[in-house]
Protein backbone atom coordinates (compact mmCIF):
# COMPACT_ATOMS: atom_id res chain seq x y z
CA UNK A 1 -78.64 73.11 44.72
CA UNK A 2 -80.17 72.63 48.24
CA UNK A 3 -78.68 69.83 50.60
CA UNK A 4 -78.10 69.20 54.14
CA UNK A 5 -74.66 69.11 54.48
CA UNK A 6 -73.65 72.20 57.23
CA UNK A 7 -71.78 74.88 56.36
CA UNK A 8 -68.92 73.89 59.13
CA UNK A 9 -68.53 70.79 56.89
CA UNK A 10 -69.06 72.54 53.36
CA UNK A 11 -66.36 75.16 54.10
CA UNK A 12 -63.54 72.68 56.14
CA UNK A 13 -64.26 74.18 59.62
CA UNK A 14 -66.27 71.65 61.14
CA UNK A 15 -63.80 71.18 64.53
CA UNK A 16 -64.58 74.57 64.96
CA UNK A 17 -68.36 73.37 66.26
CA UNK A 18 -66.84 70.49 68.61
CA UNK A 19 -65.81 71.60 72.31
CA UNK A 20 -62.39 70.26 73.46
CA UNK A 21 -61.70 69.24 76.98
CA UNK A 22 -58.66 68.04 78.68
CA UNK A 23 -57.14 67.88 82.04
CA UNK A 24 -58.54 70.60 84.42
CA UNK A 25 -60.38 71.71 87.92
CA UNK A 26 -64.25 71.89 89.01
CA UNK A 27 -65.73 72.62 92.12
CA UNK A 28 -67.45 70.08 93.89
CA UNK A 29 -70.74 70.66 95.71
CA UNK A 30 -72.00 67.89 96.99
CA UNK A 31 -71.55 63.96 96.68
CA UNK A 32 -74.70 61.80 97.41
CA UNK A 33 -76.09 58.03 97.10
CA UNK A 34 -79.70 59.71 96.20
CA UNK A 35 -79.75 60.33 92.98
CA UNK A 36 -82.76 62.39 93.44
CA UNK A 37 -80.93 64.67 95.90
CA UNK A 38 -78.17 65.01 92.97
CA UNK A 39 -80.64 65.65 90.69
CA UNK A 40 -82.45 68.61 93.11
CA UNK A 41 -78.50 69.95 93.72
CA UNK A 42 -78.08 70.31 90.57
CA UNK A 43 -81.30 72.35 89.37
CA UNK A 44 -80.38 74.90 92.53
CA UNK A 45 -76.53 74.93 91.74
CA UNK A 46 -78.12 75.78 87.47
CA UNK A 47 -80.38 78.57 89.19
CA UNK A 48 -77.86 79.99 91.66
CA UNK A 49 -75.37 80.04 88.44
CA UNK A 50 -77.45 82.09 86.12
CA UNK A 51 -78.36 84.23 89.17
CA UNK A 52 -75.08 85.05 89.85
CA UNK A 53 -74.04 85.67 85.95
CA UNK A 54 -76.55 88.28 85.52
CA UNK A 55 -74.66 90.35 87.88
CA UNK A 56 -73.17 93.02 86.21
CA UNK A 57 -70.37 92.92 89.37
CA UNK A 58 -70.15 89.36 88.98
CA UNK A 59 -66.47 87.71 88.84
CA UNK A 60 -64.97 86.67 85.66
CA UNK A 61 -65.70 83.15 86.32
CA UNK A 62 -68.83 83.25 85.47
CA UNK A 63 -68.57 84.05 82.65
CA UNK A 64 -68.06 80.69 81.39
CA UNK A 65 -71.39 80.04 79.35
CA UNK A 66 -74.38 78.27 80.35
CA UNK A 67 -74.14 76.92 83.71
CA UNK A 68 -71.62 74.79 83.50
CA UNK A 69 -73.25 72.67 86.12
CA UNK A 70 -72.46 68.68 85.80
CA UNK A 71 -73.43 65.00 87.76
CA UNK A 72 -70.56 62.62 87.45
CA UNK A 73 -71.90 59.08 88.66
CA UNK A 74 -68.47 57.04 89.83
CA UNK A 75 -70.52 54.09 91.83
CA UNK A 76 -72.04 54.32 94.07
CA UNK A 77 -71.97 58.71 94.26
CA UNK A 78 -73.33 61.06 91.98
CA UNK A 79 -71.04 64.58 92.54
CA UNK A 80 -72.81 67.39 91.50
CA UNK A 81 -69.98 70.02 90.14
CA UNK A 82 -69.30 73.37 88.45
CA UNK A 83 -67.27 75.58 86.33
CA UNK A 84 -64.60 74.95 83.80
CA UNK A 85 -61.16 75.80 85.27
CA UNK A 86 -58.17 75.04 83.76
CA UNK A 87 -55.91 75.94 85.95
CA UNK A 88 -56.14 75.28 89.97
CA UNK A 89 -55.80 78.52 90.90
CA UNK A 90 -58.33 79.68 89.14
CA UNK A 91 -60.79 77.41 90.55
CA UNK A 92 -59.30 78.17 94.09
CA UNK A 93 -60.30 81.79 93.43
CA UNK A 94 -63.82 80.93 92.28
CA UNK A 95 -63.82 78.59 95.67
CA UNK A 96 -64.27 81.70 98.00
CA UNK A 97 -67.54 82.75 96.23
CA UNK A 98 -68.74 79.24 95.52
CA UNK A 99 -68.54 77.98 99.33
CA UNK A 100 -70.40 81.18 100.48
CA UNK A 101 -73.70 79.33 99.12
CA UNK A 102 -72.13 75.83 99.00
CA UNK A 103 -70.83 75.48 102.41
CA UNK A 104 -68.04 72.01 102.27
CA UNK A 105 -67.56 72.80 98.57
CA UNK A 106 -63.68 71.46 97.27
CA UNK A 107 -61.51 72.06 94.09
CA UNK A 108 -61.45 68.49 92.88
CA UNK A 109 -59.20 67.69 89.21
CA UNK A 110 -61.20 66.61 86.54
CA UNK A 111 -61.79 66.14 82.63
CA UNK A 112 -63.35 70.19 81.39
CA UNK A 113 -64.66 71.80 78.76
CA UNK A 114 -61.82 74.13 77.65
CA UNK A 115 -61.83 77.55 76.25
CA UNK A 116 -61.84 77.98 72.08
């Protein structure tokens, strides 16, 4: 019997697929009007990221997945932001290293992808 129903479904695990998020920290980068600027931020903040993951000295923030690199429009900025910290001091840690390439970056609260 062949179908197309996924094996998540078939075998009663299927929240096991869906990310939960809840109340959390990133860091912010950079806030901008130009959503082109955003845009650009955002593909150096992605490179800079993976860059800094490949380390094998890297700190255990990064090891978070892939690039965890977001734009949240709230009118009329885009905020370009990263990581998935749950708890403030964690992203407070991560600041140090973050501001050394993003100079003005801030822990802000916000909605994150949490940890399975």
């Amino acid at each position: 019997l062949q179908h197309d129903v996924p094996a998540e479904l078939m075998e009663n695990r299927a929240a096991a697929s869906v990310a939960r998020t809840g109340r959390g920290y990133r860091i912010q980068i950079t806030q901008t009007q130009d959503k082109s600027a955003a845009d650009a931020m955002l593909a150096e903040a992605v490179a800079w990221w993976r860059e800094q993951a490949a380390k094998p000295d890297s700190p255990s923030f990064f090891d978070q997945g892939e690039s965890p690199v977001y734009i949240l429009y709230r009118q009329p900025y885009y905020r370009v932001r990263l990581g998935n910290f749950v708890s403030q001091a964690d992203a407070l840690s991560a600041l140090s290293h973050v501001s050394a390439r993003f100079p003005g970056a801030a822990v802000v609260p916000d909605t994150v992808t949490l940890p399975r």
